[in-house]
Protein backbone atom coordinates (compact mmCIF):
# COMPACT_ATOMS: atom_id res chain seq x y z
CA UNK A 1 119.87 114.89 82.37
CA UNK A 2 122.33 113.08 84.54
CA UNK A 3 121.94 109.17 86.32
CA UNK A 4 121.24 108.94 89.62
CA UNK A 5 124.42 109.56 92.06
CA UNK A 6 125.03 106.38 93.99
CA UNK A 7 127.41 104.57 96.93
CA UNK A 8 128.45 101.15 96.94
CA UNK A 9 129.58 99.95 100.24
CA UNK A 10 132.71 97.36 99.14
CA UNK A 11 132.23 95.73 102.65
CA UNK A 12 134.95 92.68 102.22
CA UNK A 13 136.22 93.53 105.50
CA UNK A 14 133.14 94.61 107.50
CA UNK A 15 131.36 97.90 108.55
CA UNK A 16 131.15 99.83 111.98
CA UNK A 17 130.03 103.13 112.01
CA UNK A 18 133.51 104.66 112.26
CA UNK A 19 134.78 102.84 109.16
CA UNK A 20 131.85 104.35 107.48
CA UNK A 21 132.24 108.04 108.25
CA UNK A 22 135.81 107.12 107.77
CA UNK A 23 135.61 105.77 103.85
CA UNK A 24 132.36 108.86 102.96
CA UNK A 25 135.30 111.85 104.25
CA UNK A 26 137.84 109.21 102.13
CA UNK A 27 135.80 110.26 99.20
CA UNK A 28 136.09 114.30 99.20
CA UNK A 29 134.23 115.32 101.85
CA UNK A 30 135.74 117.93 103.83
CA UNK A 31 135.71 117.58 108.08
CA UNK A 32 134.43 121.06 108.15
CA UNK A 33 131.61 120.34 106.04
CA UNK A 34 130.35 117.22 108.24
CA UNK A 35 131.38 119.22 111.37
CA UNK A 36 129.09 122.05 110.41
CA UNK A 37 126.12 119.76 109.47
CA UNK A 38 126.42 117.37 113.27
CA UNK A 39 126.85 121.09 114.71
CA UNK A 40 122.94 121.46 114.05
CA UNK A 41 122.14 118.43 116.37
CA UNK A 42 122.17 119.82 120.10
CA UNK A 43 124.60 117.32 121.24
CA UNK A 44 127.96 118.33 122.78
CA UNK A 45 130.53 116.35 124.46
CA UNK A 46 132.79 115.21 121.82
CA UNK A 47 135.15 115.80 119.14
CA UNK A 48 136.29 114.81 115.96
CA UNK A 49 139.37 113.41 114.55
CA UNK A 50 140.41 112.57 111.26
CA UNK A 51 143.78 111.16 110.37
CA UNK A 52 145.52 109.52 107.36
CA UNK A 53 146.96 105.60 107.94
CA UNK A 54 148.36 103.40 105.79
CA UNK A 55 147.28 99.70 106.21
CA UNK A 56 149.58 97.42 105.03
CA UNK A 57 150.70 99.64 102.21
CA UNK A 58 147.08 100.77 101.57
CA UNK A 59 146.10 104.54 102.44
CA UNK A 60 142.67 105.83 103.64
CA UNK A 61 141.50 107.41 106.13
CA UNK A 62 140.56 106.90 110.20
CA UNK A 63 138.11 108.97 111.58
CA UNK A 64 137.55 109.20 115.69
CA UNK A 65 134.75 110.07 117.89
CA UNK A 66 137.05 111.53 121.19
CA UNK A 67 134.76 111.99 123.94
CA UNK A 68 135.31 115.16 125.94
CA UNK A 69 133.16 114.68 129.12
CA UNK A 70 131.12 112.38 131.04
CA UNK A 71 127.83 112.33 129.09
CA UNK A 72 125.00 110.24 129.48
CA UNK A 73 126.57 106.81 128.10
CA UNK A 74 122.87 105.27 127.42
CA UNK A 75 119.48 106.60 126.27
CA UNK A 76 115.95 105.14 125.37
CA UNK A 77 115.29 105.26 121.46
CA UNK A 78 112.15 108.71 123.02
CA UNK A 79 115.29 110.17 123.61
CA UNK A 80 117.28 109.56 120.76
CA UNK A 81 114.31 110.60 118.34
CA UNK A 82 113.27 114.06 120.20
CA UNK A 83 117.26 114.51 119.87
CA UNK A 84 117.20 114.56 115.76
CA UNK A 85 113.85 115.55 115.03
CA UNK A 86 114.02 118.48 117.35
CA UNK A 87 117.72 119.31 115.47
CA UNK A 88 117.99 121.79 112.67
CA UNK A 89 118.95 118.77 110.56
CA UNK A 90 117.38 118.81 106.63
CA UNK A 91 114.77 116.75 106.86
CA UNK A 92 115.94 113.74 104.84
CA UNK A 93 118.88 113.66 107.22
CA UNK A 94 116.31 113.45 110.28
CA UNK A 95 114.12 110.88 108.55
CA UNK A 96 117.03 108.45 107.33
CA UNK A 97 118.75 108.86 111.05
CA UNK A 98 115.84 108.17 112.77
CA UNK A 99 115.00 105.07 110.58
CA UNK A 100 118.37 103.99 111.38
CA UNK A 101 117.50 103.96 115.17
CA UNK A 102 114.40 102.60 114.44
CA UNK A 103 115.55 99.79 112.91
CA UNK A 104 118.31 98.99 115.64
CA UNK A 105 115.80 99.07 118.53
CA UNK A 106 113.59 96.56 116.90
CA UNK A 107 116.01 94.09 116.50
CA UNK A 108 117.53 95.03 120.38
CA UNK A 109 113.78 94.80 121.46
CA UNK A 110 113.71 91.55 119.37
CA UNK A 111 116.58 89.72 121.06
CA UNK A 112 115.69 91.24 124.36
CA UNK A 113 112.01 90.63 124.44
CA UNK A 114 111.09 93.45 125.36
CA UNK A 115 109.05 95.92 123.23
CA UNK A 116 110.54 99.01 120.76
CA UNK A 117 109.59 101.65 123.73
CA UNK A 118 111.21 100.06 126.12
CA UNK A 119 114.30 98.94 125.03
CA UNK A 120 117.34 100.71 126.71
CA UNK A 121 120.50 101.25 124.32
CA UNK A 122 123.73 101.34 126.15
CA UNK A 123 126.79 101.77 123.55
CA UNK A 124 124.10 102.15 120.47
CA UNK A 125 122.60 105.39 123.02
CA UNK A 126 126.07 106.76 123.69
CA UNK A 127 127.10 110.05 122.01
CA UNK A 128 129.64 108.00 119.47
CA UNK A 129 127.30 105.92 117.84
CA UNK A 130 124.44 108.95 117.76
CA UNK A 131 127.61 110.69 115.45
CA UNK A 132 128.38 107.92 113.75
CA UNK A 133 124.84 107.45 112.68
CA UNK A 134 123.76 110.74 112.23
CA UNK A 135 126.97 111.69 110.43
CA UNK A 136 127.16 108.69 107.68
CA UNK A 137 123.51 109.99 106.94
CA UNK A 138 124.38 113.31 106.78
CA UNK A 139 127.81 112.41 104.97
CA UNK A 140 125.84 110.66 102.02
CA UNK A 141 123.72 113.80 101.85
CA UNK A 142 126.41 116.47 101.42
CA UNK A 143 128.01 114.23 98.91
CA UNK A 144 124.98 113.87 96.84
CA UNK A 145 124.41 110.37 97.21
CA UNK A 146 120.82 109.40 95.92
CA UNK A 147 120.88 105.39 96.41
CA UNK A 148 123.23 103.02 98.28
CA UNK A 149 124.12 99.74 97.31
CA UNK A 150 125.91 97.05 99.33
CA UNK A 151 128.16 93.79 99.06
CA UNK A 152 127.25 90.42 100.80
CA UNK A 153 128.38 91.05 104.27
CA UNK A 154 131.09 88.47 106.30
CA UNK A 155 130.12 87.52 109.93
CA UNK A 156 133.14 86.62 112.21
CA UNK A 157 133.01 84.42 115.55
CA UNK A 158 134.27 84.64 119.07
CA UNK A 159 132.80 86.87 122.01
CA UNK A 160 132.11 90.18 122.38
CA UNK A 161 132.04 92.47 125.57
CA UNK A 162 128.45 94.58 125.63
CA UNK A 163 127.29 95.88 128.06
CA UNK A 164 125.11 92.95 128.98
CA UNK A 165 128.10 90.69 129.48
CA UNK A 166 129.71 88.71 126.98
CA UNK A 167 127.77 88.22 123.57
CA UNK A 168 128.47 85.65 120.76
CA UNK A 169 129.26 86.78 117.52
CA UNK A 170 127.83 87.86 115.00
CA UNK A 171 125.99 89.96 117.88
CA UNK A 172 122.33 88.93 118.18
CA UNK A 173 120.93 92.26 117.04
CA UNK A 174 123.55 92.11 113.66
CA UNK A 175 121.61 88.91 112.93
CA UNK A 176 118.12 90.23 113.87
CA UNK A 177 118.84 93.17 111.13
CA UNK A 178 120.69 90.42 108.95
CA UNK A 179 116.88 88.34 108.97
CA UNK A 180 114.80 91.48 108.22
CA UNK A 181 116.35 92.54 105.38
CA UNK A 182 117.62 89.40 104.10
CA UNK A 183 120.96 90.05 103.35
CA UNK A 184 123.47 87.89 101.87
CA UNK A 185 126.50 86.88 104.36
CA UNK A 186 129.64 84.62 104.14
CA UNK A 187 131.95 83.22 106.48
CA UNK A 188 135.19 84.42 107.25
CA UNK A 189 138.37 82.86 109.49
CA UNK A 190 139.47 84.81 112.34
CA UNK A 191 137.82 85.76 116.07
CA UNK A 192 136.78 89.27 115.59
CA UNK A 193 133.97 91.50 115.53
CA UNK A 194 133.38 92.63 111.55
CA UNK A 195 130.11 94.24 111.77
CA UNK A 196 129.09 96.08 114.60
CA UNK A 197 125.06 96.77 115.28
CA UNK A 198 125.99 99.86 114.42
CA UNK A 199 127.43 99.20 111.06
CA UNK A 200 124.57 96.51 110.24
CA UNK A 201 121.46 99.48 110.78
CA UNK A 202 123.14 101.72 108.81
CA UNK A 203 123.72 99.55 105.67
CA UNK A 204 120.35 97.31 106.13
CA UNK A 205 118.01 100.51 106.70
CA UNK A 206 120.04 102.65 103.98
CA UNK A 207 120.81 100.08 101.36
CA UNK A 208 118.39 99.36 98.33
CA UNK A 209 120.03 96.30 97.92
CA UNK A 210 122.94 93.76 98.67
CA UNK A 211 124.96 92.45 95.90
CA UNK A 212 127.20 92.92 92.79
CA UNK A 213 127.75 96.69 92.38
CA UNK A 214 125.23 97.95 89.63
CA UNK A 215 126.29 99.32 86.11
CA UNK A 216 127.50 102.64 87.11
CA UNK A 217 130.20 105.10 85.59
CA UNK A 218 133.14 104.83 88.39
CA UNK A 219 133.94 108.58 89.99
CA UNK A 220 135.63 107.69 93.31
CA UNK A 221 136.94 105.57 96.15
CA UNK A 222 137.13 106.16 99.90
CA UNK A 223 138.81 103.90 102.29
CA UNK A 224 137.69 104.04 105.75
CA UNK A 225 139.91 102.00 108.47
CA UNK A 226 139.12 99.87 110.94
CA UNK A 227 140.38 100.07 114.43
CA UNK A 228 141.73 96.22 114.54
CA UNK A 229 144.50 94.26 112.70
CA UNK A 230 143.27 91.31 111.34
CA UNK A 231 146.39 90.44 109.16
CA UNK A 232 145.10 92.71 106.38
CA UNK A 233 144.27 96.02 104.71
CA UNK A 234 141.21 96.18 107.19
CA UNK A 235 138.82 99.13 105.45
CA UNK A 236 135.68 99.48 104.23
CA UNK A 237 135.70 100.64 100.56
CA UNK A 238 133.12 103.35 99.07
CA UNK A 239 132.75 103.77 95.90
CA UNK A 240 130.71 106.49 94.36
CA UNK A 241 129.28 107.01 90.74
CA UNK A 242 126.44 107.52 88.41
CA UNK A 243 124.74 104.86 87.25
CA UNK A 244 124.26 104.67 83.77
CA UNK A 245 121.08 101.55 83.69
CA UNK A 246 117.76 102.04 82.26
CA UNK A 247 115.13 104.15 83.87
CA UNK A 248 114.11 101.01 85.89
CA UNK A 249 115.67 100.77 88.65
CA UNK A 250 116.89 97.26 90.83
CA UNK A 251 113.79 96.28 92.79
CA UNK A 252 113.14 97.26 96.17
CA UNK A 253 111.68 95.41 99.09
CA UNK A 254 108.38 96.30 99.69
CA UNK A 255 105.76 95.50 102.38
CA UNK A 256 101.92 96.02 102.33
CA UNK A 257 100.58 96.34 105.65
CA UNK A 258 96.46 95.57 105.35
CA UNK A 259 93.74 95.34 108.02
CA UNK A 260 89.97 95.12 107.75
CA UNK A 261 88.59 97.47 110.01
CA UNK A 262 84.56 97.64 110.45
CA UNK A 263 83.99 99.29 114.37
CA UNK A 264 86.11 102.46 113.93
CA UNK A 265 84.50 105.90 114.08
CA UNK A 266 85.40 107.46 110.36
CA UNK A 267 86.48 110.40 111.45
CA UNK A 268 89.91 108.98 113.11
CA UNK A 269 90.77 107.72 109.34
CA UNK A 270 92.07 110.83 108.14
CA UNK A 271 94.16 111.53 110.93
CA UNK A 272 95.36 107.73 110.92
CA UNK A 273 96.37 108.27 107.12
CA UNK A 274 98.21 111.67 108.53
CA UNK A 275 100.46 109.65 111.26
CA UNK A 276 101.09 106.93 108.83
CA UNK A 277 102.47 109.08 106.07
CA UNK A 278 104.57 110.93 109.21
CA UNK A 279 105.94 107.61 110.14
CA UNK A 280 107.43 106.79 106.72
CA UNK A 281 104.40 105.32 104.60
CA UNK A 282 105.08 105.19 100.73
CA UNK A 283 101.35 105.24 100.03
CA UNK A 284 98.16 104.80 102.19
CA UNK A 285 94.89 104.27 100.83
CA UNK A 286 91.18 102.59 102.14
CA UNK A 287 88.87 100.12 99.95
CA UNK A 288 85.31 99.49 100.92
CA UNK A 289 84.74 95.48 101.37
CA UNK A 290 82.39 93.14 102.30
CA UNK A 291 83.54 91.14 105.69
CA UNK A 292 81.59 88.28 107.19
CA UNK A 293 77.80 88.38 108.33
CA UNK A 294 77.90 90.74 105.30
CA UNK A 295 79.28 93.73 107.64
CA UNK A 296 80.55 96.52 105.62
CA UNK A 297 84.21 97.64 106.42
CA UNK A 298 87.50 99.53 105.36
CA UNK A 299 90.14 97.83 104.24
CA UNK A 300 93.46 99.61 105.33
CA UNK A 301 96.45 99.61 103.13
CA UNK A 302 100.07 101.28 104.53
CA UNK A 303 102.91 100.55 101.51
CA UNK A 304 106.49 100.84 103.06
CA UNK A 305 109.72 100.22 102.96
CA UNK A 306 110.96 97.28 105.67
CA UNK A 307 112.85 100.25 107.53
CA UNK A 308 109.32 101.28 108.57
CA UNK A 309 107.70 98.40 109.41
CA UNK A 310 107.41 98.66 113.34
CA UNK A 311 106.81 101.82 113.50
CA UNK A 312 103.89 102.11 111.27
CA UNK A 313 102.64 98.85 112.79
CA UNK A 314 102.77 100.51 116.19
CA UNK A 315 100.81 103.03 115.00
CA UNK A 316 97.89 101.13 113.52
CA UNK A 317 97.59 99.30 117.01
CA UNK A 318 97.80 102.48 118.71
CA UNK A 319 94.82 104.65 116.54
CA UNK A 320 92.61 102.16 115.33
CA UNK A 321 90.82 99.01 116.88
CA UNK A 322 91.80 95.58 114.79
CA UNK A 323 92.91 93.11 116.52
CA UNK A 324 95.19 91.82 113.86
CA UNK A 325 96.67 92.67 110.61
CA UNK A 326 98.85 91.91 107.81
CA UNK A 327 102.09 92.58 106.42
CA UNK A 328 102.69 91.05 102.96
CA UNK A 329 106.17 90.63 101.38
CA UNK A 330 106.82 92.26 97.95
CA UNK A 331 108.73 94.57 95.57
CA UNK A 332 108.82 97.83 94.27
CA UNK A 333 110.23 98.94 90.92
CA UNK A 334 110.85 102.82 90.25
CA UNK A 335 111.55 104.23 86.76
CA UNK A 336 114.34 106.62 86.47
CA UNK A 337 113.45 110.50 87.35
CA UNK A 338 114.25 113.59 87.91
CA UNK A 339 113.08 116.76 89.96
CA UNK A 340 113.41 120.10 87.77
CA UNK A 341 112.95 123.31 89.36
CA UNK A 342 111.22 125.44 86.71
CA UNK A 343 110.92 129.17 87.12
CA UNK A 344 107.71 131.02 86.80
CA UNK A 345 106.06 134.48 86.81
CA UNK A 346 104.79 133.64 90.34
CA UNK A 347 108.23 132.05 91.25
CA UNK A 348 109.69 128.60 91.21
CA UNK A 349 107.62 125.16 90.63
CA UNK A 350 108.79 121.66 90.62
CA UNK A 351 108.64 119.37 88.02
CA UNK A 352 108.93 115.29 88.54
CA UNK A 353 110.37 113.82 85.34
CA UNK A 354 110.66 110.50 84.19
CA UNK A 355 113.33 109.94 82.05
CA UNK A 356 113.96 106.91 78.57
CA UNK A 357 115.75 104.24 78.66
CA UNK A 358 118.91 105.90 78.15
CA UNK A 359 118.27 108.35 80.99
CA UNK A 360 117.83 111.43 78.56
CA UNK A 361 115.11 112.82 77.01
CA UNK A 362 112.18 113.24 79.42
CA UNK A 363 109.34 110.22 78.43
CA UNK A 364 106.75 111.85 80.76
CA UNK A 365 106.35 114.62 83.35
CA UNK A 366 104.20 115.97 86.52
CA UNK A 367 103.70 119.13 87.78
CA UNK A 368 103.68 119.29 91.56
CA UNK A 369 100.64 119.63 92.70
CA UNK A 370 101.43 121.34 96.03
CA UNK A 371 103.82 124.33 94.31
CA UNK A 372 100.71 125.17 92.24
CA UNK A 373 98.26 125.01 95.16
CA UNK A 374 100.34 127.81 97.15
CA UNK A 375 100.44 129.74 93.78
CA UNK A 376 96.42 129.58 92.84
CA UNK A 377 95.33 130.71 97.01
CA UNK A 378 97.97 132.93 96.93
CA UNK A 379 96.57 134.72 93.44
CA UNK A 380 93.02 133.58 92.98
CA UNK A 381 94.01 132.37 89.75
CA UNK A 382 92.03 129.00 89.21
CA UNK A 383 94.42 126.16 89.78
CA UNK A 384 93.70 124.24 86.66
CA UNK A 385 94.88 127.21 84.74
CA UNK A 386 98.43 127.93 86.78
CA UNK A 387 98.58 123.52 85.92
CA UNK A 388 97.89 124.84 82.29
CA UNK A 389 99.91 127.66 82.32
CA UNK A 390 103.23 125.76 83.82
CA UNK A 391 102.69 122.92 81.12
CA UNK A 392 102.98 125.15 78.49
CA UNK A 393 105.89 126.71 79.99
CA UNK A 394 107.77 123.19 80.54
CA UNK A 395 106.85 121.99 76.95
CA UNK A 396 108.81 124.71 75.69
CA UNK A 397 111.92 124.70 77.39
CA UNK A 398 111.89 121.12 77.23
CA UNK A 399 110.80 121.37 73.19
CA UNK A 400 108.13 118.90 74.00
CA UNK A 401 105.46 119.00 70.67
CA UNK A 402 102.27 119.09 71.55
């Protein structure tokens, strides 16, 4: 069984959302695939381009956004998700896409003051950066890509013109994304703009971490330009591979959102568990506990990644009544696995596999649960017999003794 497929984002010169699409088509992607994939998003009024440059003696590739009309230059982030998740996008495309926006209209919210509703994108809503989003998630898809990994990031200086007037730079949002993720910057001579807000959701919502490459087994290299000249090759470098590290993977940040709730009728906590798994909850579970005055209550726990941290926080507020909660720093370690599709008299089942240390032979294995549900309604056949009948299956294909 193979490593997991990964990107690391060589960012020496920055990242904008251009330079991004620009270094993932770089890499083997063909325009026609990423064309037909932004062609399931109803959203028209554009084209684009794709050319080959050479930048001071280094080639790569420039990719354009050429709008074709005068479209709505600005949306609210309502707009922006009813856009994707009402697309015929795969869903992993919608989910990561939407996160992405998610993430940028907290910090714009955050340097606004104003809340993640109500914040009003002007460039970030225009139909550019809803491609260049949308498309670098969908880019990494088609190509395979399973985990991205990211350099320390340089921050320029000078001013930039936003729609609000003239902004310092780094732009306050790219250091509101910068704080909530934590990420590792340097400085670096020279008054221009080297990641846009664009650029910084992307990588800080996509990347699982921000550093040396990991150990990985070197496939290929996209270069994707940037639109200034700032005395340099000015690209952002992709590279893709397989990582070839033990099962365990580099951590990943993880935050436990907790609340002691003890006046809430009981019936809303199953459809507060169903809206926090919608919103991008790793795991949500309730513990009985003992508050003061002896009252009994329900301790809430939401586990998520920091991508989804105002949105499921939002939704506690919204469904439940506490007047407070917590959110508690921490990290998450995942062993190395693998999702075989195993066929079956009654058709195909999935099976999650964790792999040994050298990524082979499988160490342990789980039948999913919800293909043998379907399976056992669909036959009558009890369902701990289809879970015995598929484990004896797996075992021998996979020459597992008993």
């Amino acid at each position: 069984m193979k490593g997991a497929r990964i990107a690391y984002f060589d960012c020496y010169s920055g990242i904008s959302g251009d330079m991004t699409l620009g270094a993932l088509l770089d890499c083997g992607l063909e325009l026609s695939q990423l064309q037909e994939m932004l062609a399931k998003l109803p959203l028209s009024g554009y084209r684009l381009e794709l050319s080959r440059v050479t930048r001071y003696s280094l080639a790569g590739s420039d990719l354009q956004v050429i709008l074709e009309d005068d479209s709505p230059g600005h949306r609210h982030l309502p707009e922006i998700e009813e856009l994707i998740l009402g697309s015929s996008l795969p869903d992993p495309v919608k989910e990561k896409s939407r996160a992405v926006f998610v993430n940028l209209a907290a910090a714009e919210a955050a340097v606004h003051g104003t809340s993640l509703e109500e914040v009003h994108f002007h460039e970030v809503g225009a139909i550019d950066a809803i491609v260049d989003i949308v498309g670098s998630v969908a880019a990494l898809h088609l190509l395979g890509i399973e985990q991205v990994f990211c350099s320390p990031l340089p921050v320029g200086g000078g001013m930039v013109r936003a729609a609000h007037g003239l902004l310092p730079l780094p732009a306050p949002a790219v250091l509101e994304l910068f704080k909530k993720r934590s990420v590792p910057v340097y400085g670096r001579e020279g008054l221009h703009e080297l990641v846009t807000p664009t650029g910084a959701a992307i990588v800080t919502t996509l990347a699982a971490g921000f550093g040396p490459p990991p150990s990985f087994v070197f496939e290929t290299v996209g270069y994707g330009s940037g639109k200034l000249d700032p005395g340099y090759a000015n690209y952002l470098r992709i590279f893709i591979g397989e990582v070839t590290s033990p099962p365990l993977s580099d951590p990943e940040p993880l935050q436990a959102i907790e609340a002691n709730i003890d006046d809430l009728n009981p019936e809303v906590f199953g459809y507060l568990m169903e809206r926090l798994f919608a919103g991008g909850a790793w795991d949500v579970y309730y513990t009985p506990v003992q508050m003061k005055k002896n009252r009994p209550a329900v301790k809430l726990t939401a586990l998520t990644a920091p991508r989804h941290l105002h949105r499921l926080v939002e939704i506690i507020f919204r469904e439940t009544s506490t007047m407070g909660l917590r959110v508690l720093e921490a990290q998450k370690f995942v062993r190395q696995r693998q999702i075989v599709e195993l066929s079956t008299e009654w058709g195909p089942v999935r099976v999650k596999v964790a792999l040994d240390e050298t990524g082979g032979d499988c160490q342990h294995y789980a039948i999913e649960y919800e293909d043998c549900a379907k399976i056992a309604r669909k036959t009558g056949i009890p369902l701990k017999e289809i879970y015995r009948r598929v484990e004896r299956l797996f075992a021998r294909q996979q020459r597992i003794p008993d």
